[in-house]
Protein backbone atom coordinates (compact mmCIF):
# COMPACT_ATOMS: atom_id res chain seq x y z
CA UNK A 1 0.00 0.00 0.00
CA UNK A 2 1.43 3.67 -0.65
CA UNK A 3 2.00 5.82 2.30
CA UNK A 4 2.35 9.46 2.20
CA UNK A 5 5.44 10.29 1.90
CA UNK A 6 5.38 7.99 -1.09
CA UNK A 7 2.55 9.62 -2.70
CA UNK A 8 3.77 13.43 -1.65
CA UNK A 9 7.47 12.35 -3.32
CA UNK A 10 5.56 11.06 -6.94
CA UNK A 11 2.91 13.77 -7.05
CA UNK A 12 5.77 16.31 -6.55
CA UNK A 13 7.86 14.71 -9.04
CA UNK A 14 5.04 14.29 -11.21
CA UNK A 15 4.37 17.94 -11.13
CA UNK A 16 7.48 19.34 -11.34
CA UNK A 17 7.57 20.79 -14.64
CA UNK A 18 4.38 22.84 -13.34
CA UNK A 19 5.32 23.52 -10.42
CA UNK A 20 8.49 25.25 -12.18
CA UNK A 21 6.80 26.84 -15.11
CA UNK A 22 5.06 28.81 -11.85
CA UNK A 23 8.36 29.78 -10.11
CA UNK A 24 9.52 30.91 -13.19
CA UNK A 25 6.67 32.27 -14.63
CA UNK A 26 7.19 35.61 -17.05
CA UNK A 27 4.82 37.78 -15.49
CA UNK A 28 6.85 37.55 -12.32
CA UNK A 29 9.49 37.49 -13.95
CA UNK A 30 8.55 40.50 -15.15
CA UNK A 31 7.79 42.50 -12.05
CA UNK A 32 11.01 41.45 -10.58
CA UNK A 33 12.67 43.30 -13.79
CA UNK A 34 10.13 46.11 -13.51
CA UNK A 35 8.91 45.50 -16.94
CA UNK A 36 5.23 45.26 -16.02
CA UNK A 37 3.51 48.27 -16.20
CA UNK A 38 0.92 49.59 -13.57
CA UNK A 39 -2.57 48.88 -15.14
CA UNK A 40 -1.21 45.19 -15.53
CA UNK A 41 -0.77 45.97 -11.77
CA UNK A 42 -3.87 47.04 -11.27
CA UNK A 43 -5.08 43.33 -12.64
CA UNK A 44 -3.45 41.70 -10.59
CA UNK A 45 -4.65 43.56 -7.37
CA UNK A 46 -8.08 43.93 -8.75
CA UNK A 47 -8.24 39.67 -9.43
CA UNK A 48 -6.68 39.72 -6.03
CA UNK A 49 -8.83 41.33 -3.94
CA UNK A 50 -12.01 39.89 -5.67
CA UNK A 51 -10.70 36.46 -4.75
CA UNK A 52 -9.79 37.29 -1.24
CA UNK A 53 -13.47 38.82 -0.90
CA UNK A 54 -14.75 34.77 -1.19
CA UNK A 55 -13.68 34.11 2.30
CA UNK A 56 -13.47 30.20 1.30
CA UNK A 57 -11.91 30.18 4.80
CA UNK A 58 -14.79 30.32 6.78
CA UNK A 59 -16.67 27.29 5.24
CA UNK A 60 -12.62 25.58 5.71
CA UNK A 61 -12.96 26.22 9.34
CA UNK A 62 -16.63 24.66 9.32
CA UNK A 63 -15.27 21.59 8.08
CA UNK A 64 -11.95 21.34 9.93
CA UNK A 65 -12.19 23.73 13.04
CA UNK A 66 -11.56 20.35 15.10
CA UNK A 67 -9.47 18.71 13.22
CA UNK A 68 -6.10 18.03 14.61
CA UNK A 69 -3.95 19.66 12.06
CA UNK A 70 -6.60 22.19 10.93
CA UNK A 71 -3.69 24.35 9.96
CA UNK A 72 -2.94 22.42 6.91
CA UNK A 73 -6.33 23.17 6.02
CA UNK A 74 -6.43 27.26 7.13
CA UNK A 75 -4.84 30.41 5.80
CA UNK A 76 -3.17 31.67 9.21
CA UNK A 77 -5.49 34.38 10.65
CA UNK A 78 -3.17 37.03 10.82
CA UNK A 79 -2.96 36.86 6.62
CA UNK A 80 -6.28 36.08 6.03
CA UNK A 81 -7.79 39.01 8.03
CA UNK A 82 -5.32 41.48 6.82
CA UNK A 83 -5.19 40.17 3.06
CA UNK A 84 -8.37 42.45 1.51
CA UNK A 85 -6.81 45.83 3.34
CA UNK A 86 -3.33 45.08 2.27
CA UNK A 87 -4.11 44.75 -1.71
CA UNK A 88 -6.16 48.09 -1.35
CA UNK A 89 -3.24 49.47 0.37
CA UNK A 90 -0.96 48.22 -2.28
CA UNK A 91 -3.25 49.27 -4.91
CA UNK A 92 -3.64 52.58 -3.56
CA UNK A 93 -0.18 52.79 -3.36
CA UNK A 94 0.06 51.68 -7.17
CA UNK A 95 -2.54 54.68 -8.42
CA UNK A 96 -5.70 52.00 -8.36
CA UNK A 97 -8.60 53.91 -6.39
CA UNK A 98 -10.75 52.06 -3.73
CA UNK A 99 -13.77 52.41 -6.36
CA UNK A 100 -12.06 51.26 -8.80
CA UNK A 101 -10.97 48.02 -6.62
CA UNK A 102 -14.57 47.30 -5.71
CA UNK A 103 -15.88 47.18 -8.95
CA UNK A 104 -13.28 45.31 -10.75
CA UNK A 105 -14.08 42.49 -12.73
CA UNK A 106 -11.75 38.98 -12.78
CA UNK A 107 -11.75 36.84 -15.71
CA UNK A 108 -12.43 33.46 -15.74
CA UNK A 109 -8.97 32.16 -15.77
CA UNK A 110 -8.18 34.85 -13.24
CA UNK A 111 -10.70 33.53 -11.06
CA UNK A 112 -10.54 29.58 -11.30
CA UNK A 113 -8.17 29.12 -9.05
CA UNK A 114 -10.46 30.70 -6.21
CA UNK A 115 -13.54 28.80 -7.47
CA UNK A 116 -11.58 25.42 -7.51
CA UNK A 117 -10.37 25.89 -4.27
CA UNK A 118 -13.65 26.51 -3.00
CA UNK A 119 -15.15 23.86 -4.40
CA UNK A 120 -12.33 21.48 -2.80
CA UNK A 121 -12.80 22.53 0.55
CA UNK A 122 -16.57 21.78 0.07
CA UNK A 123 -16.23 18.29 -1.51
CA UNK A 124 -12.33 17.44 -0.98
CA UNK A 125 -11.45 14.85 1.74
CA UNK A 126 -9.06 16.24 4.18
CA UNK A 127 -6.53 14.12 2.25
CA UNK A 128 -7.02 16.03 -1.00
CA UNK A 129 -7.02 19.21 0.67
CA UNK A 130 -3.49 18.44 2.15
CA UNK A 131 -1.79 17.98 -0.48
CA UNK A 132 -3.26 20.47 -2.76
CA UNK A 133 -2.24 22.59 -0.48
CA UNK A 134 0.95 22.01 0.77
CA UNK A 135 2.51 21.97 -2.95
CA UNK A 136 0.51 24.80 -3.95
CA UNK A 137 1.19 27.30 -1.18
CA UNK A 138 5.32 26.45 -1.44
CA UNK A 139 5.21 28.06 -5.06
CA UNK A 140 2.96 30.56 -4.43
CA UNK A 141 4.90 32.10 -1.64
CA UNK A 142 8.20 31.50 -3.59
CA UNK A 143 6.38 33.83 -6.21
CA UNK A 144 5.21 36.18 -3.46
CA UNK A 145 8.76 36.35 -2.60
CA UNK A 146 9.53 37.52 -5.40
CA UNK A 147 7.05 40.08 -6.08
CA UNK A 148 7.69 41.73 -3.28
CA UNK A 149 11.57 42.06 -3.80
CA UNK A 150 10.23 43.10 -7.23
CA UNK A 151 7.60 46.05 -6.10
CA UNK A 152 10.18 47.44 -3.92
CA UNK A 153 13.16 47.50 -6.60
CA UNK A 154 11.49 48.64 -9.49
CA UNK A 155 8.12 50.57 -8.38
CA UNK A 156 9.03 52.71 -5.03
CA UNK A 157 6.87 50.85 -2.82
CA UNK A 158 8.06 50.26 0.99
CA UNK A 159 8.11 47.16 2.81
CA UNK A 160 4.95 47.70 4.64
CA UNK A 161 3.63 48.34 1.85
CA UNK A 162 3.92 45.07 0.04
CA UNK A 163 3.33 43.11 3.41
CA UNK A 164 0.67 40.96 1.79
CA UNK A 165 3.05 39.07 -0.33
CA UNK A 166 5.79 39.00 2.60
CA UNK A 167 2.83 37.08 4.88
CA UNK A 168 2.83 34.43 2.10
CA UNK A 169 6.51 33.86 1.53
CA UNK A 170 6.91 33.54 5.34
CA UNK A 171 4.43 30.75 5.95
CA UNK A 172 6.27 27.71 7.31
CA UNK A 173 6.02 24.29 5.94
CA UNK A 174 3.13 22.58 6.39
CA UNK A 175 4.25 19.20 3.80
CA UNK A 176 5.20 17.22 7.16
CA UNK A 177 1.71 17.72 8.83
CA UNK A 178 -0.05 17.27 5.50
CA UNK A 179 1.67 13.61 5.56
CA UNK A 180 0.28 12.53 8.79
CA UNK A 181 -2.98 14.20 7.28
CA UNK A 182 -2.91 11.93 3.96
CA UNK A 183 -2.05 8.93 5.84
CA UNK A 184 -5.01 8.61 8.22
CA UNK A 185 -7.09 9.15 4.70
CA UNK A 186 -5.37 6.72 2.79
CA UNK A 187 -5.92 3.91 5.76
CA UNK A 188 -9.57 4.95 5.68
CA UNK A 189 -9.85 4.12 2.07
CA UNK A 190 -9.37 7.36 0.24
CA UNK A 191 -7.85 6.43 -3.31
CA UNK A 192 -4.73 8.01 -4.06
CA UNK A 193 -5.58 9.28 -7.21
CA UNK A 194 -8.09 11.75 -5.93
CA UNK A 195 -4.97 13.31 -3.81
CA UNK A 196 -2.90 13.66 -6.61
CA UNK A 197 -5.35 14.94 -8.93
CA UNK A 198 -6.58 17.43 -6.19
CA UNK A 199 -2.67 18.61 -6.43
CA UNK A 200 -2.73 18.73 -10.29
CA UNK A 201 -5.69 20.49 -10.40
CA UNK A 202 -4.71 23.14 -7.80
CA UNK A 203 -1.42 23.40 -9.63
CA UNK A 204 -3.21 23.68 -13.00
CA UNK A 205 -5.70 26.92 -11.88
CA UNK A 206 -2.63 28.65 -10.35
CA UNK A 207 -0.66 28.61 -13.50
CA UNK A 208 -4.04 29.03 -15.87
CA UNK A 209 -4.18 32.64 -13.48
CA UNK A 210 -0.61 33.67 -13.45
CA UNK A 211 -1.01 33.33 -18.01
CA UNK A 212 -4.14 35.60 -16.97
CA UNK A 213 -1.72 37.98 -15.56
CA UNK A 214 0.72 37.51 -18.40
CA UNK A 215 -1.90 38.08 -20.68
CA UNK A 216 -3.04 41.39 -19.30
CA UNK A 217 0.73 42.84 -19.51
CA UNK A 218 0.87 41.84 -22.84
CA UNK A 219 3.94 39.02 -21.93
């Protein structure tokens, strides 16, 4: 039988050409060179801030408030409740005004990734959720990481000011709870392939909404 590690190790290795094409992507790419210009930026805040306004966390902590690693399953509190105010400060900061943030409207490959994960914390096993998760957030953050260097190199802004992406890049590991996580699924009959398709999947919307991003630069 496949245990967890075993599973993590071959869904990781499976999706490593992803899970590169994201690190690398050109639009962040791009922003760390300054070449993006600020409407693009205004995208990306505006997509942002639409998908933070879902609040997919609060039906995650109906499902997994008692669960014994619920934080595999839970954006840490302190980024989640300061995530909304800390795009509009950023895109306030980047000439984007709080009407215009408000009324902005995603596209659909901006948005997937938000609708997928929603729909995965609905009907996902905890298993599923694990492991989307752990993969997804590591290159997410490294991206934030990256951003953030990139903002405050290229576009003036101040550390404080680009504090969302810093709370990202700083979350700690979570791929050694998400094991003990996948194994008590996979003992209770969860098939493996729903875990690493979860993964692929999550992986899949995140790069479908960083090309969104590309698009809208014109990359």
């Amino acid at each position: 039988m496949t245990n967890a590690r075993q599973l993590i190790d071959r869904t990781k290795a499976h999706l490593a050409e992803m899970d590169g094409a994201i690190r690398g992507h050109r639009f962040v790419v791009a922003i760390e060179q300054g070449q993006v210009d600020r409407d693009a930026l205004h995208h990306f805040c505006g997509s942002q801030y639409q998908m933070w306004k879902t609040n997919s966390t609060a039906v995650s902590m109906a499902r997994f408030e008692n669960h014994p690693y619920r934080e595999v399953f839970l954006t840490p509190p302190e980024v989640e409740a300061g995530a909304a105010r800390e795009i509009a400060l950023l895109a306030q900061r980047l000439g984007m005004d709080s009407t215009a943030l408000e009324q902005f409207e995603p596209t659909a490959e901006a948005f997937g990734y938000a609708a997928y994960k929603a729909w995965l914390i609905c009907y996902g096993s905890a298993a599923e959720m694990a492991c989307a998760r752990a993969l997804n957030l590591s290159a997410w953050g490294y991206n934030c990481g990256k951003i953030s260097h990139g903002l405050q190199s290229h576009y003036g802004l101040t550390a404080d000011e680009t504090h969302f992406f810093d709370g990202f890049s700083g979350l700690r590991e979570l791929e050694n709870k998400a094991v003990t996580v996948i194994d008590a699924d996979l003992q209770n009959g969860i098939n493996p392939v729903m875990i690493t398709r979860a993964a692929r999947l999550m992986q899949s919307y995140e790069t479908m909404y960083w090309d969104a991003m590309a698009r809208q630069a014109g990359l």
